[in-house]
Protein backbone atom coordinates (compact mmCIF):
# COMPACT_ATOMS: atom_id res chain seq x y z
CA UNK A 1 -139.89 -56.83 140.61
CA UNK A 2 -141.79 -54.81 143.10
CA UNK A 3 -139.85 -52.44 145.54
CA UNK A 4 -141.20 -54.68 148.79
CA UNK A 5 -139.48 -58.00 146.55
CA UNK A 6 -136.10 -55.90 146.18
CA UNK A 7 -136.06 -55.03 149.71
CA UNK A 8 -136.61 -58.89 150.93
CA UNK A 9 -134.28 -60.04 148.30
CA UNK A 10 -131.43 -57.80 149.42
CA UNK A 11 -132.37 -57.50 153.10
CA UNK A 12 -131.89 -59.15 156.04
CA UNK A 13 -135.99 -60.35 157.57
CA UNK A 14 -134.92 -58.20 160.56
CA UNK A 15 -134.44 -55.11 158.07
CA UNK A 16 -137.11 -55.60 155.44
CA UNK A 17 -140.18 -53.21 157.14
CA UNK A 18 -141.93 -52.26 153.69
CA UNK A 19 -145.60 -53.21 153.82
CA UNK A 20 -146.71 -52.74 150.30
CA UNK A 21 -146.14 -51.41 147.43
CA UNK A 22 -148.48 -48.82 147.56
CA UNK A 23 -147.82 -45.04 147.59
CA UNK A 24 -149.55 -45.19 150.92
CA UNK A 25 -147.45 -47.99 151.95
CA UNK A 26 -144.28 -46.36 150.81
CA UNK A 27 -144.85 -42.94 152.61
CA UNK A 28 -145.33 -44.77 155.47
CA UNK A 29 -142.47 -46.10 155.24
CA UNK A 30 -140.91 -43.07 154.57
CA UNK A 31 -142.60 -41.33 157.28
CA UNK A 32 -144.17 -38.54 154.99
CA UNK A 33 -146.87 -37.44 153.22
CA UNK A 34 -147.73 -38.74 149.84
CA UNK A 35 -146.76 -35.53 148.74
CA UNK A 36 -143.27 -35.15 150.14
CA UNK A 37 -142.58 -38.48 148.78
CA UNK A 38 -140.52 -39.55 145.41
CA UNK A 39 -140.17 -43.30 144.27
CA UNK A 40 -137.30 -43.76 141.54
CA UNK A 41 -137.20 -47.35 140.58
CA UNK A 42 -135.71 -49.60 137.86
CA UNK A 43 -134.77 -53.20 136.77
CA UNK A 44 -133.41 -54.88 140.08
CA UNK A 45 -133.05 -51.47 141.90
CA UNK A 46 -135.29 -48.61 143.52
CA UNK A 47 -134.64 -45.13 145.44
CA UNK A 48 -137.23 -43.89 148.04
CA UNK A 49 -136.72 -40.19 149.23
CA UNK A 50 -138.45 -38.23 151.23
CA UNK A 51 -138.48 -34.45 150.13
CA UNK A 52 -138.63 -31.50 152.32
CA UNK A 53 -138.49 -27.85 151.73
CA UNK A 54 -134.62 -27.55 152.58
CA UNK A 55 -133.62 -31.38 152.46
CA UNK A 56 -134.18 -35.12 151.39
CA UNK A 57 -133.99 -37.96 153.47
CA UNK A 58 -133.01 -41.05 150.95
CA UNK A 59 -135.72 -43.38 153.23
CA UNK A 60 -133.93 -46.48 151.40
CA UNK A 61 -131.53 -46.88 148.19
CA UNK A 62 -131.13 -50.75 147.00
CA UNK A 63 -130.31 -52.94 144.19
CA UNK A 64 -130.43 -56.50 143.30
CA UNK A 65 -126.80 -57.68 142.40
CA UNK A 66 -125.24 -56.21 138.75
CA UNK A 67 -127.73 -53.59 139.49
CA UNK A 68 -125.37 -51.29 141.18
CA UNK A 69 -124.74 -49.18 138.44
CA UNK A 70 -128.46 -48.15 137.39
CA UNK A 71 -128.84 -47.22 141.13
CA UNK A 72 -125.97 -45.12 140.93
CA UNK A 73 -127.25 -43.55 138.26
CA UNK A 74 -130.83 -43.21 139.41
CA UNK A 75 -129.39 -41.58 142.27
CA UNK A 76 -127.41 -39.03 140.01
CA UNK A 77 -130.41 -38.31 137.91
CA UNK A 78 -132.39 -37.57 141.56
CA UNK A 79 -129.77 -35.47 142.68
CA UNK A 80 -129.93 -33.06 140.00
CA UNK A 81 -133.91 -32.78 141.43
CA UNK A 82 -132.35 -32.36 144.93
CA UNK A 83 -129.54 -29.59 143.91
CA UNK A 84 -128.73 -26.97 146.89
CA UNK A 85 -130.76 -29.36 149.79
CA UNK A 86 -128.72 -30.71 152.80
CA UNK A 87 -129.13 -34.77 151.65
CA UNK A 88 -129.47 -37.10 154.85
CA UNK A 89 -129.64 -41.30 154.60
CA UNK A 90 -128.18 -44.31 156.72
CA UNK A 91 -126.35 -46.34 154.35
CA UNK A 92 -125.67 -50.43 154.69
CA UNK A 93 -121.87 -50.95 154.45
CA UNK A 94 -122.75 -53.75 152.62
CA UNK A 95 -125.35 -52.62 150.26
CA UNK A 96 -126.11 -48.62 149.52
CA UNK A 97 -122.42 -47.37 151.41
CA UNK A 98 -120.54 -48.92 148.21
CA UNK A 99 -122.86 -47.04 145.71
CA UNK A 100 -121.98 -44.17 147.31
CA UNK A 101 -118.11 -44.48 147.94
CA UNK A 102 -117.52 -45.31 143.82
CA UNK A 103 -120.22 -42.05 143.27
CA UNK A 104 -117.19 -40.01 145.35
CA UNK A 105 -114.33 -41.56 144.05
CA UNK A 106 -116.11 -40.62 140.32
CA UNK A 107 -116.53 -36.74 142.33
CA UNK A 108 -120.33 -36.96 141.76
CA UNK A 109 -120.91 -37.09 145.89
CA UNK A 110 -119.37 -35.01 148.10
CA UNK A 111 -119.48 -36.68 151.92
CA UNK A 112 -120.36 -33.92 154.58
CA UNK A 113 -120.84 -36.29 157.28
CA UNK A 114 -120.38 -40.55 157.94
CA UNK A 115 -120.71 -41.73 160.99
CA UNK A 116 -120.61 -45.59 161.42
CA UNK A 117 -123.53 -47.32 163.82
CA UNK A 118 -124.37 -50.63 164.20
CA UNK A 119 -127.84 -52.21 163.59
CA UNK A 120 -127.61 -56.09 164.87
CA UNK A 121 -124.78 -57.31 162.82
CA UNK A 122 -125.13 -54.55 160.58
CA UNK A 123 -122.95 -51.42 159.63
CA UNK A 124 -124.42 -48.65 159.07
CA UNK A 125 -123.33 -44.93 158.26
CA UNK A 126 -125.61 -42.09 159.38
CA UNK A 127 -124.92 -39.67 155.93
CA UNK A 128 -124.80 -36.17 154.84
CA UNK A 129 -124.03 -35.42 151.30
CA UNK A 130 -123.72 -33.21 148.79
CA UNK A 131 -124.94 -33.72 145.32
């Protein structure tokens, strides 16, 4: 499955914004240069980051359900890229926050900052971790 099929299979229409699955497409998305950007993706699950010299911005972490565990560890193998950068993402309590709470209870994560928002019906957590 493409990234733009995860993100409408696991997305509310209101959420899904991907255009393409293009590296174009997904730094625009992102909101950063081809360059800056890094695409992780598996069966049922992808990661889409965008790197700066000091910190990341996780753009969008989702899975497909039973897929939760190869995003977890995805995200593990990313943060070992990412080690000493200030990490920054809005998590979906529904979809990404969970990967994230069982990568803290494990002590892979370390939360610096979680601050709940809404989006429509959604909760969402404005991040800060720690990898």
């Amino acid at each position: 499955m493409s990234v733009r099929d995860i993100e409408r299979a696991v997305y509310p229409a209101h959420m899904c914004s991907i255009q393409g699955d293009s590296l174009e497409c997904l730094a625009e998305y992102c909101e950063c240069s081809i360059q800056q950007l890094f695409v992780l993706q598996g069966d049922g699950w992808y990661l889409l980051a965008a790197e700066h010299h000091r910190s990341v911005e996780i753009c969008d972490l989702a899975a497909l359900p039973g897929h939760e565990h190869a995003a977890m560890r995805g995200l593990l193998t990313a943060g070992q890229r990412w080690a000493g950068k200030c990490i920054t993402l809005d998590a979906r309590e529904t979809t990404s926050y969970p990967i994230i709470r069982r990568l803290v209870r494990m002590g892979r994560i370390t939360i610096l900052k979680d601050e709940e928002y809404e989006w429509g019906t959604e909760v969402m957590h404005d991040m800060v971790l720690q990898l």
